[in-house]
Structure formats: structure tokens, C-alpha cells
C-alpha atoms as a PDB file:
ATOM      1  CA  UNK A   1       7.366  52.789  14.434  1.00  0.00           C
ATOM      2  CA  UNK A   2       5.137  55.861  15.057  1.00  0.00           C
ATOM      3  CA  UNK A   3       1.580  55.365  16.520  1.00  0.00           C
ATOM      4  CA  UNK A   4       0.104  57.069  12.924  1.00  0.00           C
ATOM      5  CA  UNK A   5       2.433  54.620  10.937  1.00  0.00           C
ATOM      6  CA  UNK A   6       1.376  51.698  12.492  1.00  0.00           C
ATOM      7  CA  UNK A   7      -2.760  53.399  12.578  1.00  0.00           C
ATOM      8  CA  UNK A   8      -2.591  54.056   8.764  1.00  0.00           C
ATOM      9  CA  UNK A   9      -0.583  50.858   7.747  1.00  0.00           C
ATOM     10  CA  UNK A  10      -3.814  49.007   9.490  1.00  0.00           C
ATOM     11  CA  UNK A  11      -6.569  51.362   7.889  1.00  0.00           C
ATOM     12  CA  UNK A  12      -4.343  50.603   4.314  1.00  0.00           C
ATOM     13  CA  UNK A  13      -4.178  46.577   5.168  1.00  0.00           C
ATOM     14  CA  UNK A  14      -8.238  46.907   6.575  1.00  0.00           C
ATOM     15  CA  UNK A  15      -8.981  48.894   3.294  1.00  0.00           C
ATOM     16  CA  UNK A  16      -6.685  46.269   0.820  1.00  0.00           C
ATOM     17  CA  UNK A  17      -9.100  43.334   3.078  1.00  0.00           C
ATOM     18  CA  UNK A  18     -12.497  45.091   2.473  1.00  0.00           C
ATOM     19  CA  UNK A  19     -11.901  46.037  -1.184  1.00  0.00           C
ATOM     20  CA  UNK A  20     -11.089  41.965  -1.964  1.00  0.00           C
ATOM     21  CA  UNK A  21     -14.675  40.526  -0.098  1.00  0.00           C
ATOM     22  CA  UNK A  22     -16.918  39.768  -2.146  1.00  0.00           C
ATOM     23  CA  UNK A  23     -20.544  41.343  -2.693  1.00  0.00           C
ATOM     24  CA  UNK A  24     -21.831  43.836  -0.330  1.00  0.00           C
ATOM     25  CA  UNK A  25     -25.554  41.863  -0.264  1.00  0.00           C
ATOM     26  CA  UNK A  26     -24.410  38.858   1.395  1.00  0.00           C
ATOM     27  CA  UNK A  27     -22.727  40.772   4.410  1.00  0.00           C
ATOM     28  CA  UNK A  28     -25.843  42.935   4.523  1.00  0.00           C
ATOM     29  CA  UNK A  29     -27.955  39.602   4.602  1.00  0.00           C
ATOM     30  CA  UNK A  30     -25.412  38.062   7.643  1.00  0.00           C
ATOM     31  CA  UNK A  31     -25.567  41.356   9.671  1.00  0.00           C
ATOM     32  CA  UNK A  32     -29.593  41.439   9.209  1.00  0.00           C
ATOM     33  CA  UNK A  33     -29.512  37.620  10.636  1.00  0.00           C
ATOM     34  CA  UNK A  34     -26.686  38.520  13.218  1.00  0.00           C
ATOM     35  CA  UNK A  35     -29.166  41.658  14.788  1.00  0.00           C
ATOM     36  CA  UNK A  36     -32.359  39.267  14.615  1.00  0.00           C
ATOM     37  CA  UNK A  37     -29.990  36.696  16.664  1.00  0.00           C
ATOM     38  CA  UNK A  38     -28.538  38.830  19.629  1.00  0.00           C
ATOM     39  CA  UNK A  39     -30.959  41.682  20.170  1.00  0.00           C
ATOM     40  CA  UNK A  40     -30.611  45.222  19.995  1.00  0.00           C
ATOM     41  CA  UNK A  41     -27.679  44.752  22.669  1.00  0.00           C
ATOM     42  CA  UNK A  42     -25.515  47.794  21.244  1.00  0.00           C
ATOM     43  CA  UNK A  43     -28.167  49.942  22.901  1.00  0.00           C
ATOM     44  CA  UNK A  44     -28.586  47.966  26.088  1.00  0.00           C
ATOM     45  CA  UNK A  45     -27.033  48.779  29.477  1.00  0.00           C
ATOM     46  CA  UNK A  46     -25.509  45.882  31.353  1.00  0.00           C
ATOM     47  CA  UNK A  47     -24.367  45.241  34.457  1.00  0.00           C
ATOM     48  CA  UNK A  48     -23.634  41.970  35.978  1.00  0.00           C
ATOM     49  CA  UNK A  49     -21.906  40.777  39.029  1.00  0.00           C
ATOM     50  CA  UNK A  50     -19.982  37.464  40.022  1.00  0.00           C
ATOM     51  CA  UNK A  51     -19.027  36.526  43.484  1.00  0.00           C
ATOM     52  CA  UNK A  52     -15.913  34.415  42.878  1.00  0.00           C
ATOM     53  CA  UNK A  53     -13.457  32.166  46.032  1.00  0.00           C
ATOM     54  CA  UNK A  54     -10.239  31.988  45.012  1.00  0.00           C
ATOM     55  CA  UNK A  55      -7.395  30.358  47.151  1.00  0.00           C
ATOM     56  CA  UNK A  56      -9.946  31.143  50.217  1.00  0.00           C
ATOM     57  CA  UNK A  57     -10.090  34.674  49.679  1.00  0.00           C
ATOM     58  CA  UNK A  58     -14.322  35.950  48.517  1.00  0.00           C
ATOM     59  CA  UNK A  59     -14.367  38.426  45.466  1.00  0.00           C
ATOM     60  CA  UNK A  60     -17.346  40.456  44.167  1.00  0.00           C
ATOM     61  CA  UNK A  61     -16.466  40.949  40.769  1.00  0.00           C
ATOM     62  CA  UNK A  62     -18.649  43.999  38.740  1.00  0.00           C
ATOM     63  CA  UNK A  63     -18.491  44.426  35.200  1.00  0.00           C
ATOM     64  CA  UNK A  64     -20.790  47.579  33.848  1.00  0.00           C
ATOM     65  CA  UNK A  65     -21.351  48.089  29.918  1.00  0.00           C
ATOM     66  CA  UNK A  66     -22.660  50.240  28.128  1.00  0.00           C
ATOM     67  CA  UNK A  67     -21.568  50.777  23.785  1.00  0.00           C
ATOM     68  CA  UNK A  68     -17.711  50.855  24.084  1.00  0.00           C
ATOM     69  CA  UNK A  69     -17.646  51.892  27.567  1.00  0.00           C
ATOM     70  CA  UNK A  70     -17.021  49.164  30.413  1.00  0.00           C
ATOM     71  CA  UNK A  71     -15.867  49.843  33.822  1.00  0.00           C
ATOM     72  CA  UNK A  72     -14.616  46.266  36.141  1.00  0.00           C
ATOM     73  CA  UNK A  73     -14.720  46.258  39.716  1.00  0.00           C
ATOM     74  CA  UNK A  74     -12.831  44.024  41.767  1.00  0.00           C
ATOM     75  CA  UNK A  75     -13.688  43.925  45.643  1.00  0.00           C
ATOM     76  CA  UNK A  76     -12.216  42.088  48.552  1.00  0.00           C
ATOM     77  CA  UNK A  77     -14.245  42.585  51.520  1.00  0.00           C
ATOM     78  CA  UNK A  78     -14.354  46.677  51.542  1.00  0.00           C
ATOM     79  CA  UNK A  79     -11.620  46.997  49.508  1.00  0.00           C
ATOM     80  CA  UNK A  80     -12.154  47.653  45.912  1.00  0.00           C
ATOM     81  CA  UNK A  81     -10.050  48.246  42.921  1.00  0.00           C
ATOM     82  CA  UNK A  82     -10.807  48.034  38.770  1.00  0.00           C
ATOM     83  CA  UNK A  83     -10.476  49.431  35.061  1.00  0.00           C
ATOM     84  CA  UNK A  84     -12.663  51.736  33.245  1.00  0.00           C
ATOM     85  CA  UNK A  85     -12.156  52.162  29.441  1.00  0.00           C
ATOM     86  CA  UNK A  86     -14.479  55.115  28.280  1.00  0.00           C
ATOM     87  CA  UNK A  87     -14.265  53.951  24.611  1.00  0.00           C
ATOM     88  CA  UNK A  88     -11.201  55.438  23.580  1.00  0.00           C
ATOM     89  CA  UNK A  89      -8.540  55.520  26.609  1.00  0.00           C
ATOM     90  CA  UNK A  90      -8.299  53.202  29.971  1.00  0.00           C
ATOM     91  CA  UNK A  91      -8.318  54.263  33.528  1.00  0.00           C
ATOM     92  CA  UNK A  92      -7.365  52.288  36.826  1.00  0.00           C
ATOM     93  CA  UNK A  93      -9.667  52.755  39.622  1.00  0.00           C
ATOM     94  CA  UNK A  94      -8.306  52.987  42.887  1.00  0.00           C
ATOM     95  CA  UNK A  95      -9.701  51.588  46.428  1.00  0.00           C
ATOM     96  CA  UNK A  96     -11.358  55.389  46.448  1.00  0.00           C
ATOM     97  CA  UNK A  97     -12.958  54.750  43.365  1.00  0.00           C
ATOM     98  CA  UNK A  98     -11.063  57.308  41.534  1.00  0.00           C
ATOM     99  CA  UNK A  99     -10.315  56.584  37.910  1.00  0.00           C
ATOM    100  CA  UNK A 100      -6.446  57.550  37.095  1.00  0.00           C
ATOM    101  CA  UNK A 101      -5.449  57.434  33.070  1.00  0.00           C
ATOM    102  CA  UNK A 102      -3.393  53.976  32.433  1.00  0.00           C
ATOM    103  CA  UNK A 103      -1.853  56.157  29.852  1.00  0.00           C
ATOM    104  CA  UNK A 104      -2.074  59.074  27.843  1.00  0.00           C
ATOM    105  CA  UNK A 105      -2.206  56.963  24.365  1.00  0.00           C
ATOM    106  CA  UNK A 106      -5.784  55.709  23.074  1.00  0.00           C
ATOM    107  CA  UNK A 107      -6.542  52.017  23.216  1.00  0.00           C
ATOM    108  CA  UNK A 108      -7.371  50.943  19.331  1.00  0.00           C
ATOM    109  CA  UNK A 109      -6.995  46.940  20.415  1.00  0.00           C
ATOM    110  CA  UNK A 110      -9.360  47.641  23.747  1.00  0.00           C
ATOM    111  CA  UNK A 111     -11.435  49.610  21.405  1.00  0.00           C
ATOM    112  CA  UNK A 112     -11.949  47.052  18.836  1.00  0.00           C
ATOM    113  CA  UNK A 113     -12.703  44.086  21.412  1.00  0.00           C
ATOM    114  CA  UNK A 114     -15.482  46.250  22.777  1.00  0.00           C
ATOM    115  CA  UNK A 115     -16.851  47.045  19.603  1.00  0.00           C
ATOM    116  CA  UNK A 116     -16.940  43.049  19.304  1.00  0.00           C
ATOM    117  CA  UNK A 117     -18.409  42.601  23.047  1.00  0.00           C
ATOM    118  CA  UNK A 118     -20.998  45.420  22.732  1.00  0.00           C
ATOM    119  CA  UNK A 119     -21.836  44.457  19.334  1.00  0.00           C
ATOM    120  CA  UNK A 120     -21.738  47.907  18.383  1.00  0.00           C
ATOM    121  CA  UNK A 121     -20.709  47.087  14.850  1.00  0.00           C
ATOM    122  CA  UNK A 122     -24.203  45.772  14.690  1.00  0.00           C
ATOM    123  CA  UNK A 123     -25.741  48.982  15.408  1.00  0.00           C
ATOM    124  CA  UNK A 124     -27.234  50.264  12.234  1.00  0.00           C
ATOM    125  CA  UNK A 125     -26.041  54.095  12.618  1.00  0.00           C
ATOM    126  CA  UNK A 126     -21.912  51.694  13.090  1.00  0.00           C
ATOM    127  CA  UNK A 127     -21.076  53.097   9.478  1.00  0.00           C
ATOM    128  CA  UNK A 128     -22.658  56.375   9.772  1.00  0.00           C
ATOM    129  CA  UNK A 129     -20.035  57.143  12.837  1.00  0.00           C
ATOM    130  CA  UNK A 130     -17.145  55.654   9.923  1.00  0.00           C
ATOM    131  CA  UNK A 131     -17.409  52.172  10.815  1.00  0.00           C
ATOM    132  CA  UNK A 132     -16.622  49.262   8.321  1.00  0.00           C
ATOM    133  CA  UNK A 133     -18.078  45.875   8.110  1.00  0.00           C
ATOM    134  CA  UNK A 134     -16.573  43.914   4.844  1.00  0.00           C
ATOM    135  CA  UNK A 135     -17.198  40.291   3.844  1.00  0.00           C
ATOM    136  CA  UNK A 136     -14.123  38.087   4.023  1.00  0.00           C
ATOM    137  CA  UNK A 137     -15.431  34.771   2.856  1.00  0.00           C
ATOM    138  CA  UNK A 138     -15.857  31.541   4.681  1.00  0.00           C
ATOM    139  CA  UNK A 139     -13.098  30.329   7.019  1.00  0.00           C
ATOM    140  CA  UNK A 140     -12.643  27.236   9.464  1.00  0.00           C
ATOM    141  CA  UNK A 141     -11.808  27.560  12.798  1.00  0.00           C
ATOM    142  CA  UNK A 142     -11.750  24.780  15.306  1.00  0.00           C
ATOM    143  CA  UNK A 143     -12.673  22.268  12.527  1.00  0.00           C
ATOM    144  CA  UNK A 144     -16.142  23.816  11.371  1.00  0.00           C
ATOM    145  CA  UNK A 145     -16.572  26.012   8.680  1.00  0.00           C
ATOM    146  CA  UNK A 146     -17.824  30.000   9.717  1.00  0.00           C
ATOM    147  CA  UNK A 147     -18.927  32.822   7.594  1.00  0.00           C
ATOM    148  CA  UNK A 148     -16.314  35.429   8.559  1.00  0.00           C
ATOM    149  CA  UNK A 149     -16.560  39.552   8.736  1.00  0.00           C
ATOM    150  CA  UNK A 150     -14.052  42.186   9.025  1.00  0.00           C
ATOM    151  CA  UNK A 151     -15.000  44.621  11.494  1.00  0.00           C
ATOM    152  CA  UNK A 152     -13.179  48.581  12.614  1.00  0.00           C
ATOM    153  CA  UNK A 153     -13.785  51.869  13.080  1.00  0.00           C
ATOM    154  CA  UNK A 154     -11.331  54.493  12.152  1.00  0.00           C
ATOM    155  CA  UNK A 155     -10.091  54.568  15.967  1.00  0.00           C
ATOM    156  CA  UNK A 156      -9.862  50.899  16.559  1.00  0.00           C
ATOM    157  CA  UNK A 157      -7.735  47.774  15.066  1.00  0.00           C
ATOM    158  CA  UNK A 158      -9.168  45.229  12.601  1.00  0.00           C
ATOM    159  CA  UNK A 159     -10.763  42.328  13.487  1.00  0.00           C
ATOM    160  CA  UNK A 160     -12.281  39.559  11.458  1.00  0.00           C
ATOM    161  CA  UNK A 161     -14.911  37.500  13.324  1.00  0.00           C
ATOM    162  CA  UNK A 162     -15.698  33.897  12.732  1.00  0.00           C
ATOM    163  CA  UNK A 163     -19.889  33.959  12.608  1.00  0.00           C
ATOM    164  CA  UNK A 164     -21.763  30.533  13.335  1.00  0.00           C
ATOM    165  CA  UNK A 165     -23.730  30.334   9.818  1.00  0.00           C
ATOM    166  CA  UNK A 166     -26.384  28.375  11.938  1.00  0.00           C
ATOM    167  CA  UNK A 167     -27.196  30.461  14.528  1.00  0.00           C
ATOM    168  CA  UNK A 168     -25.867  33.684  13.309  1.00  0.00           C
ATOM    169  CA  UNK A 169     -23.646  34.582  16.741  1.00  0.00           C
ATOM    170  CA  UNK A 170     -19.918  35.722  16.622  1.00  0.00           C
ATOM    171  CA  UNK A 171     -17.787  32.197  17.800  1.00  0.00           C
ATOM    172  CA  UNK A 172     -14.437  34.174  17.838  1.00  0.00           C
ATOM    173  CA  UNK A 173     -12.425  37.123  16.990  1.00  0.00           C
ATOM    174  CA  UNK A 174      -9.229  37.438  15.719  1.00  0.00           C
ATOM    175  CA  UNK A 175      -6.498  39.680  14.540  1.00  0.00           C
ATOM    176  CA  UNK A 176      -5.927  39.663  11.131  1.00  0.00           C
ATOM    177  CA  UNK A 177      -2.370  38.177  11.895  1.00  0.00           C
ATOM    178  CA  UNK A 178      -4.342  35.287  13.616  1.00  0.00           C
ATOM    179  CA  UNK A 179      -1.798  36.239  16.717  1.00  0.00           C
ATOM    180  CA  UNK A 180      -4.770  36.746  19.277  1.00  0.00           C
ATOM    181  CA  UNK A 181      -8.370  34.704  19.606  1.00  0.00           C
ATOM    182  CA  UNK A 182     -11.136  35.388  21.913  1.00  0.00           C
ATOM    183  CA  UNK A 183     -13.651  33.033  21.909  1.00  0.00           C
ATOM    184  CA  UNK A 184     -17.583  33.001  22.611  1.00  0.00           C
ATOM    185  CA  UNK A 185     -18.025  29.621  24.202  1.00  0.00           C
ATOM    186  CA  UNK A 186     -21.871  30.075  25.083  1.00  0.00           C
ATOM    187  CA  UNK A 187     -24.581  32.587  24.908  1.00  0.00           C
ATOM    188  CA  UNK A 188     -27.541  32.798  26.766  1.00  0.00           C
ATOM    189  CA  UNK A 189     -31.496  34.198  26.141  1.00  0.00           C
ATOM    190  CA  UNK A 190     -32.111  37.499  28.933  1.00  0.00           C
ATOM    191  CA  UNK A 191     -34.870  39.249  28.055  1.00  0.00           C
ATOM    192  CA  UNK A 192     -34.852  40.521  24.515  1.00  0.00           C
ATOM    193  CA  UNK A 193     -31.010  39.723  24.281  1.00  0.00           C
ATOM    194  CA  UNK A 194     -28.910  36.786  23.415  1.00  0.00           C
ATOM    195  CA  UNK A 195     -25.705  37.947  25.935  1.00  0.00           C
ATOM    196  CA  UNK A 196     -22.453  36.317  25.533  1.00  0.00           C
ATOM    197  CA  UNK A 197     -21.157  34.249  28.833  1.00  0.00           C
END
């Protein structure tokens, strides 16, 4: 099956999922709560850096974000390698830091789990650029009951994410399938943002 099948079969399924949620005021309410919660972080630059040990061998690892871009940078003493997705396609950086395409195809699942990470979906100008937010009712997940969102842009796959009604953060993400999960296991306060960790 064609890359445009398989794109407009998902836009007809995300469609058929935002036409059955129920009313528009509710999701508005959640996404007002959700903002208040993490911070304007779909503006926010971030860069953060982990030294890890691994089987004796010392790794800085460097993760840069920024909206839907991220670039990862693995180095091992002077040598360095990593990944840079510039919101629609993914790169592999070599040990010269020069960023080769992965592929020539665009990335619509890498695309949707950074509109997740960045919370871009948050930002209020998401539907303005044809982003769609839609209310899919209340789900459990991991035996406690979440107020759930479905969340994609006309370049990305669905996702509906599980949102703690307490606290107002994104717990998980799924595929509407339910065939992948990423989970948000703990958040932390830095500066005016509450950053997933």
C-alpha cells in the first residue's frame, strides 16, 4: 500500500475519531488546563545533556529541541555520531557532524511523537497551521482512569494521549491501534516549564 493510501486512510480514520468526541468546550477547557500545567514549552528552546557509563565505556549524550525539530548527539571520547529530524524528514550525523538524509520519505510517526514531546499541539496558532485536537472521552490506562485527546497535523500520524485529569500532564501516547505506548513517567518544574524526564 501506497504512502498517500495509507496518509489518507489515517486522515479518514483521524476525521471518523474527531467527528464521534463529544463537545468541543470540554477539550478547549483540558487544553486551557494542559498550557497552565507545562508552560509555554512549544516556544522554548531546550537543550540538555547526560553523561552516561555503559559497560565501562563514558558517553556524553546531547539532545537539542526546539518545536518539531530535535537533533541527538552521541559522543565517545572525540568521537561523535547522532540523528537530526528537522520536523518533517530524519538525518544521521556523522563523526564530522554532517547530517546525511536517513531517507528520502517524510517521517509522519517521528513527526507526531515530537508534536507530543514539544507540546506543539498546545501551541495556540497548532490549528491555524491545520492541526487537530478532538476529545475522545475518558479511558484507563495502567488501572486509573485519564481524560484522553486525539492529536495530528495533516503531515503526521494520529495519536490519542492519555491526560492525568489531576494534574493536567500527558501520562502516555498511543497509536490509535494501541500497538505502540510511550510513557511520561515524571515531570519536573525548570523555570517557567514543567519538562518531561
Amino acid at each position: 500500500m501506497s504512502f498517500a493510501i495509507r496518509a489518507g486512510l489515517l486522515c479518514a480514520l483521524l476525521a471518523a475519531t474527531l467527528g464521534a468526541t463529544g463537545n468541543g468546550l470540554d477539550a478547549a477547557r483540558l487544553l486551557e488546563r494542559m498550557r497552565a500545567a507545562a508552560g509555554p514549552v512549544w516556544d522554548a528552546h531546550v537543550v540538555s545533556v547526560s553523561r552516561l557509563a555503559s559497560s565501562g565505556e563514558s558517553a556524553v549524550v546531547s539532545s537539542d529541541n526546539e518545536g518539531l525539530r530535535l537533533a541527538v548527539r552521541r559522543c565517545t571520547g572525540e568521537l561523535c555520531d547522532g540523528e537530526y529530524f528537522d520536523g518533517e524528514r530524519l538525518y544521521s550525523v556523522n563523526i564530522n557532524g554532517t547530517a546525511l538524509p536517513a531517507s528520502p520519505r517524510s517521517e509522519p510517526y517521528l513527526r507526531a511523537l515530537r508534536l507530543v514531546a514539544s507540546l506543539g499541539f498546545l501551541s495556540p496558532g497548532f490549528p491555524a497551521r491545520g492541526g487537530r485536537i478532538g476529545e475522545s472521552g475518558s479511558r484507563t490506562y495502567g488501572g486509573k482512569t485519564y481524560d484522553t485527546i486525539v492529536v495530528a497535523d495533516a503531515a503526521s500520524v494520529p495519536l490519542r494521549l492519555y491526560v492525568d485529569p489531576a494534574s493536567a500532564l500527558v501520562r502516555a501516547a498511543r497509536t490509535l491501534d494501541g500497538g505502540d505506548t510511550f510513557e511520561y513517567r515524571d515531570y519536573r518544574r525548570v523555570g517557567a516549564f514543567t519538562l518531561p524526564f
